[in-house]
C-alpha atoms as a PDB file:
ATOM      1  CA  UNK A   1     116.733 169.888-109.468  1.00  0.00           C
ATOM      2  CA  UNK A   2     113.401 169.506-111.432  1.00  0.00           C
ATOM      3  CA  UNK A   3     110.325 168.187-109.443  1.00  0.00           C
ATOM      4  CA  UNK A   4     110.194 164.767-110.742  1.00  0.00           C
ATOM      5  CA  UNK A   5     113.783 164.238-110.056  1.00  0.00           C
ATOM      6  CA  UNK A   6     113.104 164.917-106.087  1.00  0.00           C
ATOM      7  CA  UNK A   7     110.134 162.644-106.308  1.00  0.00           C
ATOM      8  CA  UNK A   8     111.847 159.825-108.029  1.00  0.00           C
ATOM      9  CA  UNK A   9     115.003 160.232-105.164  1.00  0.00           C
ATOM     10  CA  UNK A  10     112.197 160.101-102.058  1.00  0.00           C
ATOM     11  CA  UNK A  11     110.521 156.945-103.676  1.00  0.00           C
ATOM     12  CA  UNK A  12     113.740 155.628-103.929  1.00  0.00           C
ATOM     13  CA  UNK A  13     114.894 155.934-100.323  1.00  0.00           C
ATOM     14  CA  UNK A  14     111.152 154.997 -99.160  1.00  0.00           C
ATOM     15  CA  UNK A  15     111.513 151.641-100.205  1.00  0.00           C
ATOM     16  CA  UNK A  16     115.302 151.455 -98.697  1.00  0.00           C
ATOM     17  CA  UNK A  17     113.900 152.512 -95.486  1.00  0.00           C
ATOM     18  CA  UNK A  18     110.823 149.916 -95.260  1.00  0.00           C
ATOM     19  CA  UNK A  19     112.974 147.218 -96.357  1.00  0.00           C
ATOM     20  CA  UNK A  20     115.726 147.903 -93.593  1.00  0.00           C
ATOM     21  CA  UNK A  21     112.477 147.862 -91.238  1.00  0.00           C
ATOM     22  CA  UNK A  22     110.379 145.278 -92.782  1.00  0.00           C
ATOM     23  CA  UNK A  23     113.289 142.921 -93.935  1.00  0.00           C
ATOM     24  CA  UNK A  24     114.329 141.430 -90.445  1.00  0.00           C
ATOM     25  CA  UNK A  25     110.101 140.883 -89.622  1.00  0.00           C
ATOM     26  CA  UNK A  26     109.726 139.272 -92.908  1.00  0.00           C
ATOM     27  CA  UNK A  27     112.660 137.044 -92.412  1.00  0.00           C
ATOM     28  CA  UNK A  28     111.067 135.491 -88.588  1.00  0.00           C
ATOM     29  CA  UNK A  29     107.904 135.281 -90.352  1.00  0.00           C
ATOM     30  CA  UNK A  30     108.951 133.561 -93.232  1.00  0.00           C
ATOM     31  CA  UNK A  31     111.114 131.455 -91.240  1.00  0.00           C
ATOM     32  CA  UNK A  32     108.833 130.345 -88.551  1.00  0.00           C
ATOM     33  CA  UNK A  33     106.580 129.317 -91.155  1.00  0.00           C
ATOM     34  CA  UNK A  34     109.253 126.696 -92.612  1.00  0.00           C
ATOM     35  CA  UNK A  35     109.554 125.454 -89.203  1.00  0.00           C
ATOM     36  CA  UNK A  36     106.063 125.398 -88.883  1.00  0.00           C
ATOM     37  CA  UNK A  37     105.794 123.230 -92.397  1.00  0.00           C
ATOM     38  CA  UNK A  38     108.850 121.303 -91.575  1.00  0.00           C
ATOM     39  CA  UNK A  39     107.006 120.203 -88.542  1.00  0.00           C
ATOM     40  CA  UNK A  40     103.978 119.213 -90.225  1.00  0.00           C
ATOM     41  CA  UNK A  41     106.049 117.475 -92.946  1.00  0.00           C
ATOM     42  CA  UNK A  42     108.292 115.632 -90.384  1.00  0.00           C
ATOM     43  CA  UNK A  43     104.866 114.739 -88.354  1.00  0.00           C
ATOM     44  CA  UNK A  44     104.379 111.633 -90.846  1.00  0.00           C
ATOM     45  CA  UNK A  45     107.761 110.902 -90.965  1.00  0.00           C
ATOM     46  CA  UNK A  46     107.786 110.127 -87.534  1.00  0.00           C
ATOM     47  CA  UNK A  47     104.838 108.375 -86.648  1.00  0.00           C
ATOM     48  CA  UNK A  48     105.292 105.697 -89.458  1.00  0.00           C
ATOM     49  CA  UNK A  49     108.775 105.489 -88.005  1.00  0.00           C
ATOM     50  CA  UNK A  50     107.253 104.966 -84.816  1.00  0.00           C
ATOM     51  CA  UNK A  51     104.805 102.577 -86.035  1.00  0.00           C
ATOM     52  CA  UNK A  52     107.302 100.365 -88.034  1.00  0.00           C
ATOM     53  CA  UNK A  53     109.658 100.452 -84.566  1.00  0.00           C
ATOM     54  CA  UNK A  54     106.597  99.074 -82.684  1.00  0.00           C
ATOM     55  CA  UNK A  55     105.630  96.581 -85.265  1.00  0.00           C
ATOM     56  CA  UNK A  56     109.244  95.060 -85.474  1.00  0.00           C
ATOM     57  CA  UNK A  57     109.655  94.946 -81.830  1.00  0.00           C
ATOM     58  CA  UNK A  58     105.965  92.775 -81.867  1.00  0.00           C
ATOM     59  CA  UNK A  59     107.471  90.298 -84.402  1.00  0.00           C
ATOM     60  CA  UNK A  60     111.127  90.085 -82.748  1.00  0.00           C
ATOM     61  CA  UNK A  61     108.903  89.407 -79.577  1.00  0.00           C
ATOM     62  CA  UNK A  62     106.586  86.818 -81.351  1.00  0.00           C
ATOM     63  CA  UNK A  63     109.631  84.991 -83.089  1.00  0.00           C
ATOM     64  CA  UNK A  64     111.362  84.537 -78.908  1.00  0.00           C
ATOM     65  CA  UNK A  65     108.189  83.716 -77.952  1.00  0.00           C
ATOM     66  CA  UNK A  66     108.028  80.892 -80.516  1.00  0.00           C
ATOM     67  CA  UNK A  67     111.989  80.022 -80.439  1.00  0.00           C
ATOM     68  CA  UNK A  68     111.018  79.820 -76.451  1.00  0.00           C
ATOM     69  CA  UNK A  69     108.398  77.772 -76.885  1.00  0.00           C
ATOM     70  CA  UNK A  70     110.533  74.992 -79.409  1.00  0.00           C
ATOM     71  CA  UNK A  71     113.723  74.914 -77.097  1.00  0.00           C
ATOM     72  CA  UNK A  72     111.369  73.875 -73.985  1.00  0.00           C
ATOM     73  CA  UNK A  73     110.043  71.223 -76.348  1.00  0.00           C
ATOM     74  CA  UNK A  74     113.506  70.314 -77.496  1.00  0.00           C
ATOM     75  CA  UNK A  75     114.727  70.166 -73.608  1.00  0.00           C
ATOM     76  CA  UNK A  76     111.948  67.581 -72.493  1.00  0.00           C
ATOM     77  CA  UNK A  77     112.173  65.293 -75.179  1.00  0.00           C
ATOM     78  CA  UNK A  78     116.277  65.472 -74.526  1.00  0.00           C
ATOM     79  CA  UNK A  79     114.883  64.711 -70.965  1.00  0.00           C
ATOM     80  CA  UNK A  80     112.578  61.728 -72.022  1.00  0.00           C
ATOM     81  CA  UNK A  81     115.289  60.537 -74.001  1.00  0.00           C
ATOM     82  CA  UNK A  82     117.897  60.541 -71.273  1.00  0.00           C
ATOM     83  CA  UNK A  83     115.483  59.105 -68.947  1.00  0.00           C
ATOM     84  CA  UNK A  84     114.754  56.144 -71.157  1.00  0.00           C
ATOM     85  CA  UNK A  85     118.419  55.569 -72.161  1.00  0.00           C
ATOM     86  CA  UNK A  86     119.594  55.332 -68.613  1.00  0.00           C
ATOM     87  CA  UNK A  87     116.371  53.856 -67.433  1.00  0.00           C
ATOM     88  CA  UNK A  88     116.273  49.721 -66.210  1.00  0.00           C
ATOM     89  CA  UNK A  89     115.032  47.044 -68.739  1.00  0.00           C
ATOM     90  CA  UNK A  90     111.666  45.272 -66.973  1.00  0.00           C
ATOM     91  CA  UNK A  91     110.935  41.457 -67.794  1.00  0.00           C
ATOM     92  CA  UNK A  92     107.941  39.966 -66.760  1.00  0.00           C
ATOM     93  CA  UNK A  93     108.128  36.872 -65.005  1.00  0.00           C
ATOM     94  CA  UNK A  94     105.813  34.304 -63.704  1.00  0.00           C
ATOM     95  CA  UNK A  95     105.739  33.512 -59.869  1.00  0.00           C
ATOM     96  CA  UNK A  96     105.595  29.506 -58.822  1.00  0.00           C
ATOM     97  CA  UNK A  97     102.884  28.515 -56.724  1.00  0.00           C
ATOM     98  CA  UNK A  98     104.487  27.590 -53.085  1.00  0.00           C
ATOM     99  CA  UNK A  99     101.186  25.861 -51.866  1.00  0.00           C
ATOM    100  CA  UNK A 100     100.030  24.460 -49.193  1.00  0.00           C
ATOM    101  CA  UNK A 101     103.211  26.160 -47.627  1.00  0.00           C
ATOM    102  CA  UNK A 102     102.611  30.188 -48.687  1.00  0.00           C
ATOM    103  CA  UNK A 103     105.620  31.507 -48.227  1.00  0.00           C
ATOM    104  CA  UNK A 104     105.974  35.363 -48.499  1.00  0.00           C
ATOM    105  CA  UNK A 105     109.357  35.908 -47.152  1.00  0.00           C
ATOM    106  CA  UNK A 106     110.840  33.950 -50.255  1.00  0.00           C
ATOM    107  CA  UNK A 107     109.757  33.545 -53.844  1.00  0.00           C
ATOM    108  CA  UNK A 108     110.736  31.464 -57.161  1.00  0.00           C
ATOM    109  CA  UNK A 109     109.950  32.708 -60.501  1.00  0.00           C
ATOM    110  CA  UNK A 110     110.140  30.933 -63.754  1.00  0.00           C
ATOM    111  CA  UNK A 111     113.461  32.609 -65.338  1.00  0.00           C
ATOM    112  CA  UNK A 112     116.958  32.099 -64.513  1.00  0.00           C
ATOM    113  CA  UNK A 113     120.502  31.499 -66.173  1.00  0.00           C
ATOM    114  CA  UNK A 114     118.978  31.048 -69.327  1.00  0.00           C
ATOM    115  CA  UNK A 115     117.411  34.174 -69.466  1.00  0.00           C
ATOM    116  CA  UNK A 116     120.311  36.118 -68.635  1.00  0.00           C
ATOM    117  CA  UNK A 117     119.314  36.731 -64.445  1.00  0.00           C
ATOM    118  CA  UNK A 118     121.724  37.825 -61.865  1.00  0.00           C
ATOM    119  CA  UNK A 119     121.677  37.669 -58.724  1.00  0.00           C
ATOM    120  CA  UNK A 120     120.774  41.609 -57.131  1.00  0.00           C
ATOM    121  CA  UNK A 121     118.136  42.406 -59.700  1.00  0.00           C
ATOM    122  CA  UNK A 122     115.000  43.780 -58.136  1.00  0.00           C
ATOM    123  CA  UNK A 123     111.810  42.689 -58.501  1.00  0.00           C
ATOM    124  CA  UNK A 124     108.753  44.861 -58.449  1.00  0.00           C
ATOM    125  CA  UNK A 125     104.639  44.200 -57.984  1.00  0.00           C
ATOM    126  CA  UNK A 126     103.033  46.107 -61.032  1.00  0.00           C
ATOM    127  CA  UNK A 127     106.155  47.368 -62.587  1.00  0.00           C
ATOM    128  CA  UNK A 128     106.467  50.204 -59.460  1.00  0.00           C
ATOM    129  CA  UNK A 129     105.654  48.667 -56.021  1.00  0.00           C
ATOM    130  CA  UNK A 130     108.982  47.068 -54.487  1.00  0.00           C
ATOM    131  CA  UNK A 131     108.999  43.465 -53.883  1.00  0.00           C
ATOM    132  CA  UNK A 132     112.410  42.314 -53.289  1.00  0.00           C
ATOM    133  CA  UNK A 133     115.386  41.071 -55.189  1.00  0.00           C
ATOM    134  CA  UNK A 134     117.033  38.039 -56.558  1.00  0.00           C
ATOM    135  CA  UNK A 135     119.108  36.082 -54.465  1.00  0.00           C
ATOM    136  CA  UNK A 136     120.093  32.875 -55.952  1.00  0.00           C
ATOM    137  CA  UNK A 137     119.738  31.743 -59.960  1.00  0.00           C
ATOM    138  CA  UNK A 138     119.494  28.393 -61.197  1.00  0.00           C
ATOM    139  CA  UNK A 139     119.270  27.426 -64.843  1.00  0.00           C
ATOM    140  CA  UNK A 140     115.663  28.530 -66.000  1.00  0.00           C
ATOM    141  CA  UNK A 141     114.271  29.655 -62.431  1.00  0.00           C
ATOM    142  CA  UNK A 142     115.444  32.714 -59.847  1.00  0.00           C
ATOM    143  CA  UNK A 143     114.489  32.506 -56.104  1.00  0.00           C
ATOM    144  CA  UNK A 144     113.568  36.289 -54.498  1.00  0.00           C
ATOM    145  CA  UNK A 145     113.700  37.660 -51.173  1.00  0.00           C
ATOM    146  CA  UNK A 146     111.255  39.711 -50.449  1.00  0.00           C
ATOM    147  CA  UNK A 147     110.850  42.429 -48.133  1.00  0.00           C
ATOM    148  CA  UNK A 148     108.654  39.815 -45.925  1.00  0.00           C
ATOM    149  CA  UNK A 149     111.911  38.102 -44.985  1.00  0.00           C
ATOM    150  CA  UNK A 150     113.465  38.737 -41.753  1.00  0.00           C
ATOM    151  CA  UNK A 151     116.906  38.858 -43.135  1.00  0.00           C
ATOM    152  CA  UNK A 152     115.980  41.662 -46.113  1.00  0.00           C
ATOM    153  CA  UNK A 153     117.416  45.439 -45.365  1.00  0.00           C
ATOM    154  CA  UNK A 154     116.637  48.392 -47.528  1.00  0.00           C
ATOM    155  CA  UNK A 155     117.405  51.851 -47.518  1.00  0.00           C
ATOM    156  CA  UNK A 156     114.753  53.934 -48.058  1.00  0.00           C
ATOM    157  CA  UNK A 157     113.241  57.813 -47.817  1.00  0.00           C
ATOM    158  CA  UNK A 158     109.822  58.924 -46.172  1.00  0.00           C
ATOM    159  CA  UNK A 159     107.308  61.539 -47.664  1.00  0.00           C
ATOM    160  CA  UNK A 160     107.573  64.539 -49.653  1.00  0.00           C
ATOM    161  CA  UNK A 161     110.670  65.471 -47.061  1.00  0.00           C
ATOM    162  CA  UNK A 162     112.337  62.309 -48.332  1.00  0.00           C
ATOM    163  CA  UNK A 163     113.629  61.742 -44.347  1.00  0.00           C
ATOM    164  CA  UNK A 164     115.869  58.608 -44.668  1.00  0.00           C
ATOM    165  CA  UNK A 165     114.983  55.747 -42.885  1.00  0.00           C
ATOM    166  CA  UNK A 166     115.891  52.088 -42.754  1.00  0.00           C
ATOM    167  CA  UNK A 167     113.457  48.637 -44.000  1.00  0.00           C
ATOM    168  CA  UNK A 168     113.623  45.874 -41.911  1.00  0.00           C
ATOM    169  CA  UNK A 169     111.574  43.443 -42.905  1.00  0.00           C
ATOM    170  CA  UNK A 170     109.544  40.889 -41.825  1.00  0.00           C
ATOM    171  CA  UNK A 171     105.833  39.647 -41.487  1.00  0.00           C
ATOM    172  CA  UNK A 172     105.007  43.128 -41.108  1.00  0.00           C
ATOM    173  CA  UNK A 173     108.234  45.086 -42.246  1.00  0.00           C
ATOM    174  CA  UNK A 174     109.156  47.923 -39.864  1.00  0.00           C
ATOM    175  CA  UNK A 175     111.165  51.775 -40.559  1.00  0.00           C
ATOM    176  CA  UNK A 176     114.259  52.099 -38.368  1.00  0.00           C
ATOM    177  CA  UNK A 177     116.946  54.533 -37.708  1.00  0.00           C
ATOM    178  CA  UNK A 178     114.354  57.745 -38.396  1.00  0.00           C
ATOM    179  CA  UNK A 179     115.685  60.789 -36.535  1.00  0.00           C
ATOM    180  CA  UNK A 180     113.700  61.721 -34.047  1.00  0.00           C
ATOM    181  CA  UNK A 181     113.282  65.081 -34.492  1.00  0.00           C
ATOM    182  CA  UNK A 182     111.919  63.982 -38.239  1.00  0.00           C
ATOM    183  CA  UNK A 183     107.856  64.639 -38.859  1.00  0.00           C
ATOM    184  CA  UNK A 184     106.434  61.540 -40.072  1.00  0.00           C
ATOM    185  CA  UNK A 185     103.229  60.574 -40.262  1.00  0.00           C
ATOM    186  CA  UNK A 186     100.368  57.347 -40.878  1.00  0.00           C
ATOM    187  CA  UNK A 187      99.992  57.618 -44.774  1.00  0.00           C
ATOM    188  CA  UNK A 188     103.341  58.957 -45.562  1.00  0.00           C
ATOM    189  CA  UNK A 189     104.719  57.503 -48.895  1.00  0.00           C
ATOM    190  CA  UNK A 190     107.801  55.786 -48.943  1.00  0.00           C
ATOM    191  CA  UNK A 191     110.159  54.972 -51.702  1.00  0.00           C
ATOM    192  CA  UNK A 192     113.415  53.005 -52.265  1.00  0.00           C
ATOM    193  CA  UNK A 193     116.703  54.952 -52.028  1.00  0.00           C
ATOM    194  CA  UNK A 194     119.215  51.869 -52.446  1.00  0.00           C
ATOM    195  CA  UNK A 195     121.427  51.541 -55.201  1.00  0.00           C
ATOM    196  CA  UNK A 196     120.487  48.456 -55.896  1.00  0.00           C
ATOM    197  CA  UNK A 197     117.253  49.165 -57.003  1.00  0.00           C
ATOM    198  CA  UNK A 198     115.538  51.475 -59.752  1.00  0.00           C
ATOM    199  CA  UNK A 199     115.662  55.165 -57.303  1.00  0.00           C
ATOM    200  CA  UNK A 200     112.150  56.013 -56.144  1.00  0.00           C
ATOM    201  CA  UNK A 201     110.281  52.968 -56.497  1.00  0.00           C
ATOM    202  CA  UNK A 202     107.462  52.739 -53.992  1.00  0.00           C
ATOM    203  CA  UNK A 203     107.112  50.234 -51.110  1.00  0.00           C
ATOM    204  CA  UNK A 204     104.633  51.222 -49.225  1.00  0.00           C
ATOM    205  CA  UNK A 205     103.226  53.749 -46.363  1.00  0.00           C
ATOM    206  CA  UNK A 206     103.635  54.345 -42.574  1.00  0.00           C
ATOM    207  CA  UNK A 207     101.000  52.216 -40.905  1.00  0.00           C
ATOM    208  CA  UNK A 208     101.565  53.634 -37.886  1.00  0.00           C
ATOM    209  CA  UNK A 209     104.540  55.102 -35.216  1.00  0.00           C
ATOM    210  CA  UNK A 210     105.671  52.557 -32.551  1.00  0.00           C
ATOM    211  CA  UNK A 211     106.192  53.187 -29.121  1.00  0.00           C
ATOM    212  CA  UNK A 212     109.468  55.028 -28.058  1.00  0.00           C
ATOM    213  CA  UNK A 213     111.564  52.420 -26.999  1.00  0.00           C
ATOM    214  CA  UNK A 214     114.606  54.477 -25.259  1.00  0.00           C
ATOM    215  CA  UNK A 215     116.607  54.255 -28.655  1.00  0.00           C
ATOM    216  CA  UNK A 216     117.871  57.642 -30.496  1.00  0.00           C
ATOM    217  CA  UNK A 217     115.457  56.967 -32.982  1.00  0.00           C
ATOM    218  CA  UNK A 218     111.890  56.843 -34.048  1.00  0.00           C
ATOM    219  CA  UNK A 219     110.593  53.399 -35.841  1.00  0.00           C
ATOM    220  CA  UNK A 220     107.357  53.075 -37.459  1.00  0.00           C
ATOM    221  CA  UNK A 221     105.614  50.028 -39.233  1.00  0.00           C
ATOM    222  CA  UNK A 222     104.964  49.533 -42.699  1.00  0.00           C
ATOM    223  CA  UNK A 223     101.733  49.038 -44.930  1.00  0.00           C
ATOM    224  CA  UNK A 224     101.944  46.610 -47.846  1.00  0.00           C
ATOM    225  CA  UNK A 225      99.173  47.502 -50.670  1.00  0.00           C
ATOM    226  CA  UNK A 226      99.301  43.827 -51.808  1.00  0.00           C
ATOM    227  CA  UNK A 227      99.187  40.304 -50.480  1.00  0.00           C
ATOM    228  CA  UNK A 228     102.021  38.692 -51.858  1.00  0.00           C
ATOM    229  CA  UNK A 229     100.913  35.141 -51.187  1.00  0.00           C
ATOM    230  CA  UNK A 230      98.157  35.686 -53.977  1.00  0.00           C
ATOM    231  CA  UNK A 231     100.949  36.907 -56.648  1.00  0.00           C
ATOM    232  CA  UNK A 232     101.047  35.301 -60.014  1.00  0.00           C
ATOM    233  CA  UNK A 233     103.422  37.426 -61.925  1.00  0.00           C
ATOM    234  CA  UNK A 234     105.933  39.890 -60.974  1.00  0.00           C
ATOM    235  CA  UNK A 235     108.802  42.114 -62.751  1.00  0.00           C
ATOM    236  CA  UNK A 236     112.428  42.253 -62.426  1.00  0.00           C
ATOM    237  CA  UNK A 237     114.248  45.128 -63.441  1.00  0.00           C
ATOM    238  CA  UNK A 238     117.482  44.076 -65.699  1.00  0.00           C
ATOM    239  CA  UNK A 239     120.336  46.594 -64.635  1.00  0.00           C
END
């Protein structure tokens, strides 16, 4: 074998062996280097993914937010609506002049039959303070009992509690029938609660409690914010 021959064989088998030995090494660098530019590639990628998730979560949010905002807008005028369509009619009615003799317990007002009246309706002071109802109807004039008349009953709740109670009236109308483990007090509001009348309409407050009197109950007077032997006009709520 001539000399070149040997040297061509051993150059040939160098370069087998180094590749064996290098081959493996230059695949992990090679491929940790795509992983390494895959990562920097796919970097972007997800941050503008993450951005656009973000940004459509803040507008799905923003449209409920709105939608929200409409429906509880929708839901009280629904409310206003229902309140008005099941709400009373109020006519305004003049109030005859009973002097010299100023009664309060009974009143006559200037529409009757004519205008439709029943007997029943209640009649307010202002359009909200309870005055009494109609208890007789004649062609064009009513008479009303108010809650100054002995004979006048009216169930009605105390205070933010709403404790039931009972209206007597009279000069100075009285509560009845309270329990008497019920907290009331002087300045407690209190409101109708009888079917016959518009629910919640205001009467008065407790003057004052009266003095136990044996009975299972507590009483308590009543304060009027109105004189009703100076009244000109008054309403009556058509039911």
């Amino acid at each position: 074998m001539s000399q070149r021959k040997f040297f061509i064989i051993l150059g040939i088998l160098f370069f087998m062996t180094a590749g064996l030995f290098f081959g493996e090494r230059v695949q992990i660098v090679v491929g940790r280097t795509g992983q390494k530019i895959g990562s920097m590639l796919a970097s972007p990628l997800l941050i503008v993914t993450s951005v656009s998730r973000s940004q459509s979560l803040r507008e799905t949010a923003d449209t409920l937010t709105v939608e929200n905002e409409a429906l509880k807008g929708e839901i009280k005028a629904l409310q206003k609506t229902s309140l008005l369509a099941r709400g009373p009619q109020i006519r305004e009615t003049r109030v005859f002049s009973s002097y010299p003799f100023n009664h309060r317990n009974l009143l006559m007002i200037d529409r009757g039959v004519d205008e439709g009246f029943k007997t029943g309706w209640g009649v307010a002071v202002e359009r909200s303070l309870l005055l009494g109802k109609i208890i007789e109807v004649f062609p064009h004039t009513s008479r009303v009992q108010t809650i100054f008349d002995a004979d006048m009953t009216l169930p009605v709740k105390i205070g933010a509690q709403k404790i039931d109670a009972l209206l007597v009236g009279g000069r100075i109308p009285q509560l009845t029938l309270i329990e008497k483990d019920a907290s009331i007090f002087p300045g407690d509001e209190v409101y109708s609660s009888g079917s016959n009348f518009p629910y919640g309409l205001r009467v008065g407050e407790v003057l004052e409690l009266l003095p136990e009197s044996g009975s299972a109950f507590q009483e308590a007077s009543l304060k009027i914010p109105y004189d009703a032997g100076n009244l000109d006009t008054v309403f009556v709520f058509i039911l």
